[in-house]
Protein backbone atom coordinates (compact mmCIF):
# COMPACT_ATOMS: atom_id res chain seq x y z
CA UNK A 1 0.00 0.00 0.00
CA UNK A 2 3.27 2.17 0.98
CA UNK A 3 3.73 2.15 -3.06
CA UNK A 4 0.54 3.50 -3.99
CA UNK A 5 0.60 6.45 -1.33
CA UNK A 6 3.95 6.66 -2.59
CA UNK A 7 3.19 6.74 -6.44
CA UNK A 8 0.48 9.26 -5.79
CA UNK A 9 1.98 11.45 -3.66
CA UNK A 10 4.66 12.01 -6.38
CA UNK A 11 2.86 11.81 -9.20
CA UNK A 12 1.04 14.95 -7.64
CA UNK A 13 4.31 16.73 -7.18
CA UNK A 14 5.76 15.85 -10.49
CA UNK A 15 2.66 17.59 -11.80
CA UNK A 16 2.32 20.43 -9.40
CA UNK A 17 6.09 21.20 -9.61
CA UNK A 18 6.73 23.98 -11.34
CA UNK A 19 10.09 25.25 -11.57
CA UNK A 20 12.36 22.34 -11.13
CA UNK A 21 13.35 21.00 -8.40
CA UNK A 22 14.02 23.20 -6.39
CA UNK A 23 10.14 24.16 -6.33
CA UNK A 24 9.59 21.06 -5.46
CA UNK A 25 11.25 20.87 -2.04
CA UNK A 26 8.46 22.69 -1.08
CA UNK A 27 5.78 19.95 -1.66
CA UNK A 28 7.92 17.44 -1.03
CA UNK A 29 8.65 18.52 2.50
CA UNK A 30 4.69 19.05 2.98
CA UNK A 31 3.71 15.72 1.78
CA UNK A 32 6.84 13.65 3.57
CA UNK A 33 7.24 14.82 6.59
CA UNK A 34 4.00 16.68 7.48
CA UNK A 35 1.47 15.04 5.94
CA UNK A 36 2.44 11.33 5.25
CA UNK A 37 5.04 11.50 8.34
CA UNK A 38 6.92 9.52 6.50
CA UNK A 39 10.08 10.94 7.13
CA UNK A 40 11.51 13.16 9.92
CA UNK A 41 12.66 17.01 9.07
CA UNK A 42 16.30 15.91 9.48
CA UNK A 43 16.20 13.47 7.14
CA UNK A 44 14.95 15.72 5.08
CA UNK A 45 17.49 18.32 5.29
CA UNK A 46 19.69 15.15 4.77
CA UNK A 47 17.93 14.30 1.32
CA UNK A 48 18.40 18.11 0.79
CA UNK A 49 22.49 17.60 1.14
CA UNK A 50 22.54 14.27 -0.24
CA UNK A 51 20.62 15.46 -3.49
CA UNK A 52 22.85 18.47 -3.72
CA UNK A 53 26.40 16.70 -3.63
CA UNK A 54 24.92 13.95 -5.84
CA UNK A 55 24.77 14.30 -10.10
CA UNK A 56 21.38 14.97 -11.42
CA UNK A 57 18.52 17.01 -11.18
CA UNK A 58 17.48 17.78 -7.36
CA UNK A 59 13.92 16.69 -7.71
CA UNK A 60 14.85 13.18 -9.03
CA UNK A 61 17.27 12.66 -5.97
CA UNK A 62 15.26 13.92 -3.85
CA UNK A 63 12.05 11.35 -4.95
CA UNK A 64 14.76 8.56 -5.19
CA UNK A 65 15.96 9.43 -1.16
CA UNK A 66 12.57 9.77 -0.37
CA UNK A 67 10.98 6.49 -1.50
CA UNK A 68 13.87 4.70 -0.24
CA UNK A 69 13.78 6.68 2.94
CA UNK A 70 10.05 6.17 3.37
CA UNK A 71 9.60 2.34 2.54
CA UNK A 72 12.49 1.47 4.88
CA UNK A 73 10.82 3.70 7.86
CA UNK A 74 8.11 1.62 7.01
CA UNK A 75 9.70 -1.47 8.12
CA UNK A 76 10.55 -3.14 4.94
CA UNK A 77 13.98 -4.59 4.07
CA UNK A 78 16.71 -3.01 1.61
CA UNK A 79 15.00 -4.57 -1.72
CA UNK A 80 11.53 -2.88 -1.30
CA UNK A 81 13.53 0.28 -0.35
CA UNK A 82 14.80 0.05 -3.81
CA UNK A 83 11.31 -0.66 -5.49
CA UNK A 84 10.13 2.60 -3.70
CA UNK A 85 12.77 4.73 -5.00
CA UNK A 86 11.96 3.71 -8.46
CA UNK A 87 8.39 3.69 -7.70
CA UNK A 88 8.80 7.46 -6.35
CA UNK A 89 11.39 8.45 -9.27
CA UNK A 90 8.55 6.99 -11.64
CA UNK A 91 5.87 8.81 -10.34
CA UNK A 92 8.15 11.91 -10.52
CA UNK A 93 8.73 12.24 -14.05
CA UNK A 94 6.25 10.88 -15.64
CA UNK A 95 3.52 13.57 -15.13
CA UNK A 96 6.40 16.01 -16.74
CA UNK A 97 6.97 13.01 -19.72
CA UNK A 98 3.16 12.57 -19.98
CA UNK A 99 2.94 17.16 -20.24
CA UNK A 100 5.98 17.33 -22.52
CA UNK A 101 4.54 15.08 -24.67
CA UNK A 102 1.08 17.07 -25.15
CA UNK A 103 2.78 20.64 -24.87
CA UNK A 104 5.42 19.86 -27.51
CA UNK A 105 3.03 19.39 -30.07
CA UNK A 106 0.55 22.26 -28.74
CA UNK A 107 3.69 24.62 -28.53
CA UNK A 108 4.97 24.36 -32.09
CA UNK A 109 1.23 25.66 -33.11
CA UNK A 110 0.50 27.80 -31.13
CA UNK A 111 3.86 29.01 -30.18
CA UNK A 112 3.46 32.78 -30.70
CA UNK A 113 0.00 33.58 -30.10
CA UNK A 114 -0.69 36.20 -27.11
CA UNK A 115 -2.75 33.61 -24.92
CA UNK A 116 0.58 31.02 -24.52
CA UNK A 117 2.76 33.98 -24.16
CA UNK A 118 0.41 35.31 -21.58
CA UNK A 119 0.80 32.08 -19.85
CA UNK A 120 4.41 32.22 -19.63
CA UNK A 121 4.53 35.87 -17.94
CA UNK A 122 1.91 34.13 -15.45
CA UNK A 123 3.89 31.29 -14.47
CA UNK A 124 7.15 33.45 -14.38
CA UNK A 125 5.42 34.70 -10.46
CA UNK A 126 4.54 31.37 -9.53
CA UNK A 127 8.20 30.15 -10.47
CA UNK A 128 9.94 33.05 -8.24
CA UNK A 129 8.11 31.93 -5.40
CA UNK A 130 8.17 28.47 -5.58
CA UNK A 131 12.04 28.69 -5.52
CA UNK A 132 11.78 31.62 -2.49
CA UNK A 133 9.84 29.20 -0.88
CA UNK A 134 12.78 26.97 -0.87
CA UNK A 135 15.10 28.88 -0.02
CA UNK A 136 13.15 29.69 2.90
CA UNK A 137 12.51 26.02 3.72
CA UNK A 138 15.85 25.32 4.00
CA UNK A 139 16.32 28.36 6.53
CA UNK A 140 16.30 26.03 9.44
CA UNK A 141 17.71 25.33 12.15
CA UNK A 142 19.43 21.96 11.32
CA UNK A 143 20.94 24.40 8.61
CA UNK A 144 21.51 27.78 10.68
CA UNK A 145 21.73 26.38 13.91
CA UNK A 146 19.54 29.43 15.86
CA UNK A 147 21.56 32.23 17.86
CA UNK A 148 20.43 30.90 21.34
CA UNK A 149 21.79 27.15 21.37
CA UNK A 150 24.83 27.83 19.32
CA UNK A 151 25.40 31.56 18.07
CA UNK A 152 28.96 30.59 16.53
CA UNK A 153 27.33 27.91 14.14
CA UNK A 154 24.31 30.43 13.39
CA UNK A 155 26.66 33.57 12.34
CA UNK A 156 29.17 31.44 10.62
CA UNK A 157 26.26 30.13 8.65
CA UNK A 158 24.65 33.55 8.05
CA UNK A 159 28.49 34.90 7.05
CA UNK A 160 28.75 32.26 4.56
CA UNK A 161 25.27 32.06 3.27
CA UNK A 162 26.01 35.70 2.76
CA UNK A 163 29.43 35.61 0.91
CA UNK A 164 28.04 32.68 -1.50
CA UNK A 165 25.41 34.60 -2.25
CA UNK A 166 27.25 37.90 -3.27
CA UNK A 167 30.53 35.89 -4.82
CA UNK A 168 28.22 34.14 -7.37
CA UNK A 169 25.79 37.23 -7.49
CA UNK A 170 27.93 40.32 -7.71
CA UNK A 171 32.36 38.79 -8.08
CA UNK A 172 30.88 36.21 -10.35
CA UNK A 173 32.53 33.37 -8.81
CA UNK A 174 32.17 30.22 -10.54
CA UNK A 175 29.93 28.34 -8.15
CA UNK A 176 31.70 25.05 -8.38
CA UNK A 177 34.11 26.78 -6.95
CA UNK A 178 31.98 28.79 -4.83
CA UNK A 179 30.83 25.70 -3.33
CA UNK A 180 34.20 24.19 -2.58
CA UNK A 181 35.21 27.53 -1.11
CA UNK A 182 32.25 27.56 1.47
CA UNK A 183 32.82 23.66 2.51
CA UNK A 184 36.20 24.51 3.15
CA UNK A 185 35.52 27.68 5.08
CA UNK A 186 32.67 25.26 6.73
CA UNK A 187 35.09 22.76 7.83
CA UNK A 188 37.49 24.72 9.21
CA UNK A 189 35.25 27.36 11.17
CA UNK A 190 32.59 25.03 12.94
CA UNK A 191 35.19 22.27 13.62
């Protein structure tokens, strides 16, 4: 039964998701861990880090982690853990398949006509928040750390959050780089 809760569940955010994957952590988070309870908020901030360090799309990880996550929470043994990340990774991508499909052939017809270009400066809203709702999200404290239980952690983390965020914005650091710059910086202030 874990399967079909689990194939629905995604299927609804593969179809809701707007904006990638990083809209998705959004609804992900909301159906995981708040509705379904299926997994804790640190494991989702783990999924978060996993799917971040790993290569691929962060919405794909992030179903794969979760299904696997979820099905072995459940009680089941490493095998159905796999069968629920491919279930999950499934349900995922095939509402986008299923849409590309349909749009594709819609699009090249109708490509320049005021309605689908009115759609597109509609979504364009919807996108910015989805991904500020991330961001957000991931403004935690299992990220942060808070200024009460550990204010060394939590203005380290602010410091750094802020020099990524102008090196890639306004230096133009490469953020490959940027990245390796901030673990390193990580590493050697908080331990």
């Amino acid at each position: 039964m874990i399967y079909l809760y689990l194939f629905i569940t995604f299927f609804e955010i593969g179809l809701f998701g707007f904006g990638g994957g990083y809209g998705m952590l959004s609804l992900i988070q909301t159906e995981t861990v708040v509705h379904h309870h299926w997994l804790t908020s640190a494991e989702f901030t783990n999924i978060v880090a996993i799917s971040q360090m790993t290569p691929g799309p962060i919405g794909i990880n992030s179903a794969t982690y979760c299904g696997y996550t979820a099905v072995r929470n459940a009680g089941f043994d490493n095998l159905m853990g796999i069968a629920g990340s491919a279930t999950a990774t499934f349900a995922l991508v095939l509402p986008s398949f299923i849409l590309m499909i349909l749009i594709s052939k819609m699009f090249m017809k109708y490509m320049n006509t005021p309605a689908v270009q009115s759609v597109f400066t509609g979504l364009r809203p919807a996108v910015v928040g989805l991904l500020a709702a991330a961001t957000l999200l991931l403004c935690n404290e299992e990220n942060f750390s808070s200024p009460i239980s550990n204010p060394w952690q939590f203005w380290i983390s602010i410091a750094l959050f802020i020099a990524t965020f102008v090196g890639t914005k306004y230096v133009k650091v490469n953020p490959i780089h940027m990245i390796c710059w901030a673990a390193f910086a990580g590493l050697i202030l908080l331990y």
